[in-house]
Protein backbone atom coordinates (compact mmCIF):
# COMPACT_ATOMS: atom_id res chain seq x y z
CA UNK A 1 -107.41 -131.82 140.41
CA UNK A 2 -108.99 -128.98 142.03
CA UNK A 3 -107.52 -129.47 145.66
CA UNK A 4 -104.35 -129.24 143.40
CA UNK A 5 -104.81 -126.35 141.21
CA UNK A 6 -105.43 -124.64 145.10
CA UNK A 7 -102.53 -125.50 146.07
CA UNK A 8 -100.51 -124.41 143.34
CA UNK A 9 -102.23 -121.09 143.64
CA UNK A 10 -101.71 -120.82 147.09
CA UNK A 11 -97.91 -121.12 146.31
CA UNK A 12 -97.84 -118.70 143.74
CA UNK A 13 -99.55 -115.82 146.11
CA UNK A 14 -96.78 -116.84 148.86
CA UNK A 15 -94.21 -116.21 146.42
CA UNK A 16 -95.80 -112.70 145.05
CA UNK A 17 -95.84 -111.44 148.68
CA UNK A 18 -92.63 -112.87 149.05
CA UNK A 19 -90.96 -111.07 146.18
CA UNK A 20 -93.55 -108.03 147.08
CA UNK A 21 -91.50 -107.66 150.48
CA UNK A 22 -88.03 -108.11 148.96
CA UNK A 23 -88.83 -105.23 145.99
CA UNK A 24 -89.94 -103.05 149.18
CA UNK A 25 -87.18 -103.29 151.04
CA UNK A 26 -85.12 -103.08 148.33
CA UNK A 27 -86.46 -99.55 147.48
CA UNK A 28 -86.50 -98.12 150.66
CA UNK A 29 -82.92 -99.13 151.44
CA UNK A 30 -81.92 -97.47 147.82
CA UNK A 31 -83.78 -94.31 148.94
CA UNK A 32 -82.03 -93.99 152.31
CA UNK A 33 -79.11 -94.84 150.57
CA UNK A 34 -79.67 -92.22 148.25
CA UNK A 35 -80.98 -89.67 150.78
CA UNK A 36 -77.99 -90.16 153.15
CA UNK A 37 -75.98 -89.47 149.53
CA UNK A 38 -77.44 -86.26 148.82
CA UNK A 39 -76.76 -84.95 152.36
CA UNK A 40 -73.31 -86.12 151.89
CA UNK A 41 -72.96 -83.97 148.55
CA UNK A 42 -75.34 -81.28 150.17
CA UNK A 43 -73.91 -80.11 153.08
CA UNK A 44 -73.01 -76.51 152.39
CA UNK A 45 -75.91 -74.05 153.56
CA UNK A 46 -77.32 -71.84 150.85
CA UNK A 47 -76.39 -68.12 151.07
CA UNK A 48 -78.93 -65.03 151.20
CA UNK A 49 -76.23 -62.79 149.21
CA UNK A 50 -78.36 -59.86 149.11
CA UNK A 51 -81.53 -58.26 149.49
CA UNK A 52 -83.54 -55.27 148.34
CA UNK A 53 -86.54 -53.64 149.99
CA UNK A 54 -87.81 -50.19 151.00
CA UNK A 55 -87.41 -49.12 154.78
CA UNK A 56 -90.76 -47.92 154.36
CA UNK A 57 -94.33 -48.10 152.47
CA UNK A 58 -97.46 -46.71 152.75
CA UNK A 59 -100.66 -49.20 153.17
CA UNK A 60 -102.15 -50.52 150.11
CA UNK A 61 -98.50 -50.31 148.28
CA UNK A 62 -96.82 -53.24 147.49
CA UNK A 63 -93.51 -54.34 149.61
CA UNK A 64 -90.83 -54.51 146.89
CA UNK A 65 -88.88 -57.47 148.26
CA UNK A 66 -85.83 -59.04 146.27
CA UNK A 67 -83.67 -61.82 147.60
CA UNK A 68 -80.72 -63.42 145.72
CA UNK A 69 -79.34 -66.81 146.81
CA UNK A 70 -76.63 -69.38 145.89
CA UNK A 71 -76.41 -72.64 146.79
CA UNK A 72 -74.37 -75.29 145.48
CA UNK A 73 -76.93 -77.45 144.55
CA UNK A 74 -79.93 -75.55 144.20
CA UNK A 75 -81.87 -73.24 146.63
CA UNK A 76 -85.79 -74.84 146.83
CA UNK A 77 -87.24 -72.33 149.03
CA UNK A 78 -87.16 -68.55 150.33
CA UNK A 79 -89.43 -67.30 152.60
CA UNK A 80 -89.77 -64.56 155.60
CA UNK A 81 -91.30 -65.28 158.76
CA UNK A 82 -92.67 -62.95 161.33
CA UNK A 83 -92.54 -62.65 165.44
CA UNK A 84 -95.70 -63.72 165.61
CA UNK A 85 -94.99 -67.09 163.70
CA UNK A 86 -96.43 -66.30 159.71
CA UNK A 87 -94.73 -67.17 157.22
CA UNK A 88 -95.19 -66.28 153.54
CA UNK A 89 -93.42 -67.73 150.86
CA UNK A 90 -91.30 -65.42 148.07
CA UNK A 91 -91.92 -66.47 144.31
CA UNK A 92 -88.32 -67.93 142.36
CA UNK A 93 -88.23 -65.43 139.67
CA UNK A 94 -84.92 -66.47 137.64
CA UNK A 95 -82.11 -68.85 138.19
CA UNK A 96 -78.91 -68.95 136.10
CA UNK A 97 -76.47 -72.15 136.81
CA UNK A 98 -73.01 -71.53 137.24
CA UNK A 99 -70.10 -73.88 137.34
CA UNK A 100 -70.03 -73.78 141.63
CA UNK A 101 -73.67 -73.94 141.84
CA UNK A 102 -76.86 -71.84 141.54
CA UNK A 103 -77.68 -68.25 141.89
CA UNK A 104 -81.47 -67.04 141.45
CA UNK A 105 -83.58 -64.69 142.35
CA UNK A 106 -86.75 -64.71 144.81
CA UNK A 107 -89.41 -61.88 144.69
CA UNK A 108 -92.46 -61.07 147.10
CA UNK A 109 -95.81 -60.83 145.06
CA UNK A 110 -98.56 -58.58 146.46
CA UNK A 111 -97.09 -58.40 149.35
CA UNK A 112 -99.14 -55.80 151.31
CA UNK A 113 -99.24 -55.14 155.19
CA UNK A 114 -101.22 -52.63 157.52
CA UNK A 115 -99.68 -49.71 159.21
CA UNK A 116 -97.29 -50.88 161.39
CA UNK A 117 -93.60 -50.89 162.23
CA UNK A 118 -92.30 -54.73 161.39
CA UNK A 119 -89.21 -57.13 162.11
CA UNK A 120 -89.03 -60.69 160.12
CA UNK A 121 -86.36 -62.75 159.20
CA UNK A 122 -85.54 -63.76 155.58
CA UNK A 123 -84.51 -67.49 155.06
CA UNK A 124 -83.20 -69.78 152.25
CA UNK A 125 -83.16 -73.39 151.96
CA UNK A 126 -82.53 -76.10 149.78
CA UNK A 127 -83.09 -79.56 150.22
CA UNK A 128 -81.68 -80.30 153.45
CA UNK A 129 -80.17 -76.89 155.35
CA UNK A 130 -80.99 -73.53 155.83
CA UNK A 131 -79.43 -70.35 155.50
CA UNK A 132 -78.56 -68.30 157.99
CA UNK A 133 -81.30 -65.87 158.70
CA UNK A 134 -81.47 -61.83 157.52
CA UNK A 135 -83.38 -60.05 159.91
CA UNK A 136 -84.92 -56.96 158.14
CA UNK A 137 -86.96 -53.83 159.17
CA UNK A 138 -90.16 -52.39 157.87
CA UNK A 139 -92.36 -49.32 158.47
CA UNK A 140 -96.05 -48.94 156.98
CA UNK A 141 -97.12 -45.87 157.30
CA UNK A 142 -101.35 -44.70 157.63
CA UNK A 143 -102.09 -42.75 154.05
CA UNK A 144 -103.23 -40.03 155.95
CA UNK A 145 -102.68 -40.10 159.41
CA UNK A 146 -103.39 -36.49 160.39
CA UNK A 147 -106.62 -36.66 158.63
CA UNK A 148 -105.84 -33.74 155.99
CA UNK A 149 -106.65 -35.11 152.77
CA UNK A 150 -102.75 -35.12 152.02
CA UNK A 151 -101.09 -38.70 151.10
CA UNK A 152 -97.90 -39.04 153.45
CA UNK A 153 -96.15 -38.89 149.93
CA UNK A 154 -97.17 -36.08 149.09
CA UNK A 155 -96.49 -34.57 152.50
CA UNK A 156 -92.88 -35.47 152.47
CA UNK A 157 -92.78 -34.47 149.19
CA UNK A 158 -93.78 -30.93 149.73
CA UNK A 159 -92.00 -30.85 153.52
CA UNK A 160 -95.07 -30.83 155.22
CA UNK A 161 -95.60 -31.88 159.10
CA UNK A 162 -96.67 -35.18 158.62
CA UNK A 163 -98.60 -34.93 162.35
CA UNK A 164 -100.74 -32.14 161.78
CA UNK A 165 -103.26 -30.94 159.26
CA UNK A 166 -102.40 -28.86 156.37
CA UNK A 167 -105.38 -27.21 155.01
CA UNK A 168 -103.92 -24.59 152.60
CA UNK A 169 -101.32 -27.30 151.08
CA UNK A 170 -104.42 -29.36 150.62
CA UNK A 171 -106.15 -26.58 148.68
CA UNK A 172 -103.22 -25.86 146.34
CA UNK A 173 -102.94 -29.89 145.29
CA UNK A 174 -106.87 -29.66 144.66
CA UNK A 175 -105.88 -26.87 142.08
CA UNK A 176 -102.60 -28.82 140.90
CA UNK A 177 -100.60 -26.12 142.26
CA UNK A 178 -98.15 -27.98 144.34
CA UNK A 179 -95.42 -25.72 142.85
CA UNK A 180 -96.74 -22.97 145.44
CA UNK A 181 -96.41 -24.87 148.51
CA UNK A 182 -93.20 -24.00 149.58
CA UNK A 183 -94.28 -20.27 149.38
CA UNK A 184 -97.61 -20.66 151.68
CA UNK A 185 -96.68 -23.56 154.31
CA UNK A 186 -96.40 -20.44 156.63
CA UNK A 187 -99.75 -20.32 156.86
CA UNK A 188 -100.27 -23.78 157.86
CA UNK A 189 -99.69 -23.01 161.53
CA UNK A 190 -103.31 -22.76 162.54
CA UNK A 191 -104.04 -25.73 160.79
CA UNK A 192 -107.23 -24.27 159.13
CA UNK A 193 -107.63 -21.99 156.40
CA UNK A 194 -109.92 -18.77 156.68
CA UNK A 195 -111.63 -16.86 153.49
CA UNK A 196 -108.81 -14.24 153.61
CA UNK A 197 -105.96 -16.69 152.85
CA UNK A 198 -107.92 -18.56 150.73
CA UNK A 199 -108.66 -14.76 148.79
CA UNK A 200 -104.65 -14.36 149.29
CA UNK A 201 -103.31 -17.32 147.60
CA UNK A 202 -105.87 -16.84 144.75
CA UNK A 203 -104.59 -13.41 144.38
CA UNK A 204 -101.14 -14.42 144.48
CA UNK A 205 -101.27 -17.42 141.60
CA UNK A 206 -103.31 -14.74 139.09
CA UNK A 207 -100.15 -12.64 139.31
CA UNK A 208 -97.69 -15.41 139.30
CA UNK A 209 -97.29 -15.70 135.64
CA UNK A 210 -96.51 -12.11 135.02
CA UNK A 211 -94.69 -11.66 138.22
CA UNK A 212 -92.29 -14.18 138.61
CA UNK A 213 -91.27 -13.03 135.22
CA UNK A 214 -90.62 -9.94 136.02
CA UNK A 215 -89.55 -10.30 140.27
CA UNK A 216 -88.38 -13.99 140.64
CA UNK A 217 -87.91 -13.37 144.31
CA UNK A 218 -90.91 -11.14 144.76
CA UNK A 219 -92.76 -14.11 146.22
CA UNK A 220 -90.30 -15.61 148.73
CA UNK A 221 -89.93 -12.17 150.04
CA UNK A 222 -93.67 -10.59 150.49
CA UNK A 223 -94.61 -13.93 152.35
CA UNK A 224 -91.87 -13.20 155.11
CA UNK A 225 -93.23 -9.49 156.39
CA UNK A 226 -94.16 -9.66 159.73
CA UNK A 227 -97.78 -8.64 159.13
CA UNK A 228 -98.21 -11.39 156.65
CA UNK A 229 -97.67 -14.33 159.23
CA UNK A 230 -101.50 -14.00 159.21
CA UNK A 231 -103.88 -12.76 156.50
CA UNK A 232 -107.06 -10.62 157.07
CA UNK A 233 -109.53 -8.81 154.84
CA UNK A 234 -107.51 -5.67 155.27
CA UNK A 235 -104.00 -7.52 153.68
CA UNK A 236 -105.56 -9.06 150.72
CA UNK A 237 -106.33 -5.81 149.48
CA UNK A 238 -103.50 -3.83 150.13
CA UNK A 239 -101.24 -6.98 148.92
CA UNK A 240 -103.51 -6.75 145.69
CA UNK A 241 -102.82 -2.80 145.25
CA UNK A 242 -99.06 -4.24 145.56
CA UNK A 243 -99.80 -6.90 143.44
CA UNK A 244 -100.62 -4.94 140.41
CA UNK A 245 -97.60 -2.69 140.63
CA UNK A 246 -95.76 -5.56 140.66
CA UNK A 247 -96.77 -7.51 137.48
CA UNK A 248 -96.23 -4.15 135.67
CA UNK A 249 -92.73 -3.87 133.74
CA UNK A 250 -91.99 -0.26 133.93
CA UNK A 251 -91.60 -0.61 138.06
CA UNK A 252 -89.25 -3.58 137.63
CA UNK A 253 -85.88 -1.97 138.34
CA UNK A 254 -87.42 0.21 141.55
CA UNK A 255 -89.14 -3.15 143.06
CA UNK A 256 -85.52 -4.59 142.43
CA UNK A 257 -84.20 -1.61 144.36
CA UNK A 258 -85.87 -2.32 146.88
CA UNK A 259 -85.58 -6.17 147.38
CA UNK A 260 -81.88 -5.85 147.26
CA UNK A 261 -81.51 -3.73 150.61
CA UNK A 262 -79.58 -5.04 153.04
CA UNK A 263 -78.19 -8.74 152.63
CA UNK A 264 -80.61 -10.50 151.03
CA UNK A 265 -79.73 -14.19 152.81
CA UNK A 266 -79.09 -12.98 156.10
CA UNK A 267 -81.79 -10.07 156.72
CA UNK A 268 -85.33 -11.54 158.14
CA UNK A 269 -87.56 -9.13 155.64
CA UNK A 270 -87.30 -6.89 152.98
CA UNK A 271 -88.03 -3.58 154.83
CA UNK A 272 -88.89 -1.12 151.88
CA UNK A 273 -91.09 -3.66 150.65
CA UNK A 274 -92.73 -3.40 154.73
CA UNK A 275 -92.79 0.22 154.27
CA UNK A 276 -94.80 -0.21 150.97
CA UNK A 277 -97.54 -2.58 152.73
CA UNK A 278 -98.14 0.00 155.11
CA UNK A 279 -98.88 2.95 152.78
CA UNK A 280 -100.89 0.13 151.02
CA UNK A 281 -103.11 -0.43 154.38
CA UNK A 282 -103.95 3.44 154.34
CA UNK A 283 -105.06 3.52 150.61
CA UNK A 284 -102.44 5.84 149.61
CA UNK A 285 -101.61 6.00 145.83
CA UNK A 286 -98.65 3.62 145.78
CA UNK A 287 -97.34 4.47 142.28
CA UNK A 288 -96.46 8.08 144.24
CA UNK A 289 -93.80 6.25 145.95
CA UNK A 290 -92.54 4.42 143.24
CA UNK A 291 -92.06 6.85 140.12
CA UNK A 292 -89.37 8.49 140.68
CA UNK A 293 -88.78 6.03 143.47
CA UNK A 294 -86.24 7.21 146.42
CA UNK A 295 -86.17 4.68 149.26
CA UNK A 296 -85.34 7.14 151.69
CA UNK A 297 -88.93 8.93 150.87
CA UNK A 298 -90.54 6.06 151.02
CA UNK A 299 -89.38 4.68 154.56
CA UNK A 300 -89.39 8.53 156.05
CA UNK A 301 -93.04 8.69 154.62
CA UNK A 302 -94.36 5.44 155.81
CA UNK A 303 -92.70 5.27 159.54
CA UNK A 304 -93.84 8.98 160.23
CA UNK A 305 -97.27 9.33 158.50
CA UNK A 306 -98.99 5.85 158.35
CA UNK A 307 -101.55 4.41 160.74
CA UNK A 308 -99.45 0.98 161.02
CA UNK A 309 -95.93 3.07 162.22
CA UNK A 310 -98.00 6.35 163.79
CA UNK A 311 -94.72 8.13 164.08
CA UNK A 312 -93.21 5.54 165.76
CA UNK A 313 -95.20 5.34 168.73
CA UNK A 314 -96.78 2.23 167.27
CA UNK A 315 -95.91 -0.96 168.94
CA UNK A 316 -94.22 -2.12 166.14
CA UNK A 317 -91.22 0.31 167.33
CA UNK A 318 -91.79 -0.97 171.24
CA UNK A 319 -89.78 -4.56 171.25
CA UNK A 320 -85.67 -3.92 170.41
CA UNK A 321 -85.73 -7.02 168.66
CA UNK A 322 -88.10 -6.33 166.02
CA UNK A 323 -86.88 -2.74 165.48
CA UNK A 324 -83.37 -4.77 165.35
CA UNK A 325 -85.03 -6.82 162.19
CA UNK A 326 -86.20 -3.85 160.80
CA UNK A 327 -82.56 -2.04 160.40
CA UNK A 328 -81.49 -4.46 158.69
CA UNK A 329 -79.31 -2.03 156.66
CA UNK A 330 -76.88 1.18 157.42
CA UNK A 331 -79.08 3.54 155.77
CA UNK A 332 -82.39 2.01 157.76
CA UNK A 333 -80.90 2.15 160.80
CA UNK A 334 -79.49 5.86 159.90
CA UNK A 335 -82.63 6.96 159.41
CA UNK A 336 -83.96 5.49 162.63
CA UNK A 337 -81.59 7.01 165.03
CA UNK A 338 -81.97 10.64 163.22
CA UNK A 339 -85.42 10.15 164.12
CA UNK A 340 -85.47 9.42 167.63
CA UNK A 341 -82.40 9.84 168.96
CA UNK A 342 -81.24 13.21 170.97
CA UNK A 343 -76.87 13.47 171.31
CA UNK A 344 -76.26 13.26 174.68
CA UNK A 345 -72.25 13.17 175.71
CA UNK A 346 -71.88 9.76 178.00
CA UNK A 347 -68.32 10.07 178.44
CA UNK A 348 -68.71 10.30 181.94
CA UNK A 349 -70.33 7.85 182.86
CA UNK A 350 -68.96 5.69 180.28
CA UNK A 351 -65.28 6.20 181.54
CA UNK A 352 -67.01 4.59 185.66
CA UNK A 353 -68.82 1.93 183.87
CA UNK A 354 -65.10 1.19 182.16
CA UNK A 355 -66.76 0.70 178.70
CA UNK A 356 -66.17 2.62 175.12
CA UNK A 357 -69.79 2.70 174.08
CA UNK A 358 -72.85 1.53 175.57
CA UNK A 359 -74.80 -1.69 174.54
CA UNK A 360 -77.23 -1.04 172.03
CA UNK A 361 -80.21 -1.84 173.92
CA UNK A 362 -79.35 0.57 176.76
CA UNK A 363 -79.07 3.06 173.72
CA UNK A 364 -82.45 2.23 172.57
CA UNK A 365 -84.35 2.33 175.49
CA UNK A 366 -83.00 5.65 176.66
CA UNK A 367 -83.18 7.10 172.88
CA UNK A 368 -80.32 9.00 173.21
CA UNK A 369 -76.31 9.01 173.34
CA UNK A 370 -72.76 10.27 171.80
CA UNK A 371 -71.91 9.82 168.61
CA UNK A 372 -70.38 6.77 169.79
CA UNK A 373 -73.04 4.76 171.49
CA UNK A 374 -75.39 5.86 168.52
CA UNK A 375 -72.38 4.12 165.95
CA UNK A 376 -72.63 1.37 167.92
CA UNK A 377 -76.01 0.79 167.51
CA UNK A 378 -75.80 1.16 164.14
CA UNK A 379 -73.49 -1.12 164.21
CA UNK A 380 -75.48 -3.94 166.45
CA UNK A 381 -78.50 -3.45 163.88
CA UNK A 382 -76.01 -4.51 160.99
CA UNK A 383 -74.47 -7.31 162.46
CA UNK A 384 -77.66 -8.72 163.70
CA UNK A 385 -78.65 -8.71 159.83
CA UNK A 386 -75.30 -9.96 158.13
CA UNK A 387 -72.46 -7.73 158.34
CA UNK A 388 -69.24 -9.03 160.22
CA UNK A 389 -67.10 -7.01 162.14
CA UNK A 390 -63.56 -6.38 160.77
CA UNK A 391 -60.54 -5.21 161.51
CA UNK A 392 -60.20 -3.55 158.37
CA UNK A 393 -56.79 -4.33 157.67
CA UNK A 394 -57.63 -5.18 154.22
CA UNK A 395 -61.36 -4.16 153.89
CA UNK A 396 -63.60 -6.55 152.70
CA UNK A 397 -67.20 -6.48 151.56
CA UNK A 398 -69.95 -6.69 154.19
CA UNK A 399 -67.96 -5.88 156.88
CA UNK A 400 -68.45 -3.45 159.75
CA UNK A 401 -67.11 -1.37 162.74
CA UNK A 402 -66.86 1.70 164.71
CA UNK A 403 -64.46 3.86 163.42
CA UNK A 404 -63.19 6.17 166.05
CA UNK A 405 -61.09 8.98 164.80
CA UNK A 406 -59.24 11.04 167.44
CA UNK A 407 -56.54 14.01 167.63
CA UNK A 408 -55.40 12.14 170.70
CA UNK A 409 -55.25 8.98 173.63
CA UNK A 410 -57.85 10.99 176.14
CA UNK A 411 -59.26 13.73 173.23
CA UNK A 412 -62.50 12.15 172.00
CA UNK A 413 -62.68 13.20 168.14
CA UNK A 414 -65.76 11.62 166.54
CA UNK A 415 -66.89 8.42 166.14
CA UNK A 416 -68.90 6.89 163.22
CA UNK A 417 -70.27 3.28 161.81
CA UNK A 418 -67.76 2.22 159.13
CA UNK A 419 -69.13 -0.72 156.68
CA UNK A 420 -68.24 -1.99 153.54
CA UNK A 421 -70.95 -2.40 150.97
CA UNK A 422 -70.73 -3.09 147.44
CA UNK A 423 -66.97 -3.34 147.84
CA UNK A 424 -66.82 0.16 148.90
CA UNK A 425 -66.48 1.96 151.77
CA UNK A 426 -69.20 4.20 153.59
CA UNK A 427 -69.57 6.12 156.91
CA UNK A 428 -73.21 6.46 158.60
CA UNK A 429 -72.30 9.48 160.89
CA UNK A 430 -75.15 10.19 163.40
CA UNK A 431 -74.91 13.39 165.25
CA UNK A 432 -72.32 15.92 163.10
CA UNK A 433 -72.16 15.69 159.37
CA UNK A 434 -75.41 13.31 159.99
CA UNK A 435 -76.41 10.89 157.22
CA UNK A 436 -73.97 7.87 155.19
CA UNK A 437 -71.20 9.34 153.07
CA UNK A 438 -68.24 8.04 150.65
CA UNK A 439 -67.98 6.07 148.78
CA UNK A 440 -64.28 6.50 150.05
CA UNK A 441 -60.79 4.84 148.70
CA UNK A 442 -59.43 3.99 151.92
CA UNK A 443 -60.23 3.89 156.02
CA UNK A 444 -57.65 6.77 156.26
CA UNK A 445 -59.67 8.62 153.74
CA UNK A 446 -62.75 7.77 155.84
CA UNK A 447 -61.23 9.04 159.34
CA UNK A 448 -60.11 12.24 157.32
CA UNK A 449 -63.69 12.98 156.46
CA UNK A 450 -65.00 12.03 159.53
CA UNK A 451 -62.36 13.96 161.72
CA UNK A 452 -60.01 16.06 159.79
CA UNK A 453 -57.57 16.73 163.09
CA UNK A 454 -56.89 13.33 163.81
CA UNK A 455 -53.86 11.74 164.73
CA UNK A 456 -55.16 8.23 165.52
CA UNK A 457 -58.07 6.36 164.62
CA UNK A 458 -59.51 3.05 166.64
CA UNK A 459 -61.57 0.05 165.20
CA UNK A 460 -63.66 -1.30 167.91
CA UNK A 461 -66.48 -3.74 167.29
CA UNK A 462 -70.32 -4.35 168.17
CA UNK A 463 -68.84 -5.12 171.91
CA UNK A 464 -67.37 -1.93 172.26
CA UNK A 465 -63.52 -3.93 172.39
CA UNK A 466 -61.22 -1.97 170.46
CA UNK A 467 -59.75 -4.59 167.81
CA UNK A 468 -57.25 -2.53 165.34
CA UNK A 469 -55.13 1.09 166.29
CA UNK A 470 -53.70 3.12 163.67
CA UNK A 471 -51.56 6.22 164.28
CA UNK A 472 -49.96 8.73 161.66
């Protein structure tokens, strides 16, 4: 009974591993089956349809990175993978069925890299294919590469040289002052800050608040004088002296006076407002100047009797160009040649050389000329600062020329600088009825004043080419 209760047993297990096998096979040929299915109804590649990321971070931020996919069946995975092999995988964030498929969404989470320019490729998949790869760019900037103290936001921010040190923007963050940056980056050429500046800009933000009530502009244009590119003991208290005057509301109107010489966008400096520094370096008692204020006092006063001008023998009057900044307006540059320039008749000369008028540089240097060579350096000084020469036609405002007004072809006349200013027209006449006059209606009105007996009048312009002829 035994032997046969083995053998029936026996049987049993043969037909359990039997059946075992069968259910196997069975399963694996249903999943192949089923596998080779879904490739069948899976064959389309999913589709990166767009992406979002920054071309650029700074280390320790995190890399925004959004990627939106369809597939038809379902995208499973998203990741980006670098040269060097890494991969890391992006996080599904929301998926919305649709009647053709699947869209959805794929976001990077704390994804953080060190400085460093990268390239990686963004790809999709879902059960079977791939999409075809985005290849995206990255920069990660240092936080503070040049070592300053300045985040590289902050230093784009505020337009600051990202490769260099910037010691005085650094000390106006520390104060939350960022507004006055843009007024004091000048001073960042150095790339260290000495007591004086520091004294300078503390000086400057205690008048602010009155001050830029009063003189909007009063900052952008005292930072621009030439002896202001660098600050010493001596500037901080002269600016202070100017400072004061400044913040007060009864000298409003003169300070505006003076700020609106010349053409405010197209001169380098405000030169009254020069003028004023250097009577401020000599201690004089600057309210002397300014009540009743005459800008013609001022300037006479400060280029003939202060240390800084020294009658112009100074070498602030040595270079062409910077005297050339410094006229930046008819009456300036009036002034100027009354000063130090002796009539001499060229004609002469001038007929051999085969020119109207010298160049204004030869006219500089040898501090003397006719009335026509002095015109035209009047005329170079206000073109250099924003005047155009004209024809004069139809005269229009800020416009410039020589104005030659003659009784005939080969009789010379007199010759003056004829500019437009405040829609009006003006003469600066150098060497006869010497000084600016008009305002007159008209350029024949002009040439009657300047010549009386003239039958013809020529326009010529800062090249000495005669561009306009007018004959009664």
């Amino acid at each position: 009974m035994k032997r046969f209760l083995y053998s029936l047993k026996g049987m049993y297990s043969a037909i359990f591993q039997e059946s075992c096998l069968k259910i196997l096979v069975a399963v694996i040929i249903a999943a192949t089956v089923a596998s080779a299915l879904a490739c069948v109804q899976d064959e389309e590649l999913p589709i990166i349809k767009q992406y979002e990321m920054p071309e650029w971070v700074v280390e320790d931020e995190n890399i925004d990175l959004k990627v939106n996919t369809f597939d038809n069946q379902k995208t499973r995975k998203v990741y980006i993978q670098f040269q060097n092999g890494d991969v890391i995988d992006l996080t599904k964030t929301h998926s919305k069925q649709i009647e053709s498929g699947e869209e959805s969404i794929w976001e990077a989470k704390d994804l953080k890299l060190p400085p460093e320019k990268y390239s990686f490729q963004i790809v999709a998949r879902d059960s079977v294919n791939f999409s075809e790869p985005k290849t995206v760019n990255i920069t990660v900037y240092p936080y503070d590469e040049d070592g300053d103290g300045i985040g590289y936001r902050d230093e784009l921010k505020y337009d600051l040289d990202v490769n260099k040190k910037n010691p005085v923007s650094k000390y106006l963050l520390d104060k939350n002052l960022g507004i006055y940056i843009p007024v004091f980056t000048y001073l960042e050429n150095d790339e260290w800050m000495n007591d004086s500046e520091k004294s300078f800009i503390d000086l400057a933000i205690t008048y602010h608040p009155k001050i830029s009530q009063i003189l909007p502009e009063f900052y952008n244009e005292i930072v621009k004088l030439p002896d202001l590119s660098t600050i010493e003991e001596k500037d901080v208290e002269a600016i202070e002296d100017i400072f004061i005057l400044a913040s007060n509301p009864q000298y409003k109107t003169v300070f505006e006076s003076m700020l609106s010489v010349g053409i405010k966008d197209k001169r380098k400096y405000c030169s009254p407002l020069e003028a004023l520094l250097w009577e401020a370096y000599d201690d004089k008692t600057l309210s002397d100047f300014l009540g009743p204020y005459s800008m013609e006092k001022l300037i006479k006063d400060a280029w003939k009797n202060t240390h800084t001008s020294n009658n112009y023998w100074s070498a602030k009057w040595k270079e062409f160009d910077e005297v050339v900044d410094r006229l930046n307006s008819p009456e300036l540059a009036t002034i100027y040649c009354l000063d130090n320039f002796s009539y001499d008749s060229t004609l002469g000369e001038r007929m051999k050389a085969g020119v109207l008028f010298w160049p204004a540089q030869k006219t500089f240097n040898d501090k003397k000329g006719a009335c026509i060579d002095q015109a035209g350096f009047v005329l170079n000084c206000i073109i250099h600062n924003g005047y155009i020469c004209d024809d004069f036609n139809i005269p229009k405002n800020n416009t410039a020329c020589v104005l030659s007004a003659r009784p005939g072809l080969l009789e010379p006349g007199h010759s003056v600088c004829l500019y437009v200013q405040d829609d009006k027209l003006y003469i600066a006449d150098l060497t006869w009825k010497t000084g600016i006059h008009g305002p007159f209606k008209t350029v024949k009105d002009a040439a009657d004043f300047t010549w009386p007996g003239w039958n013809e009048y020529w326009i010529l312009n800062a090249d000495a080419k005669l561009i306009n002829r007018y004959k009664k």
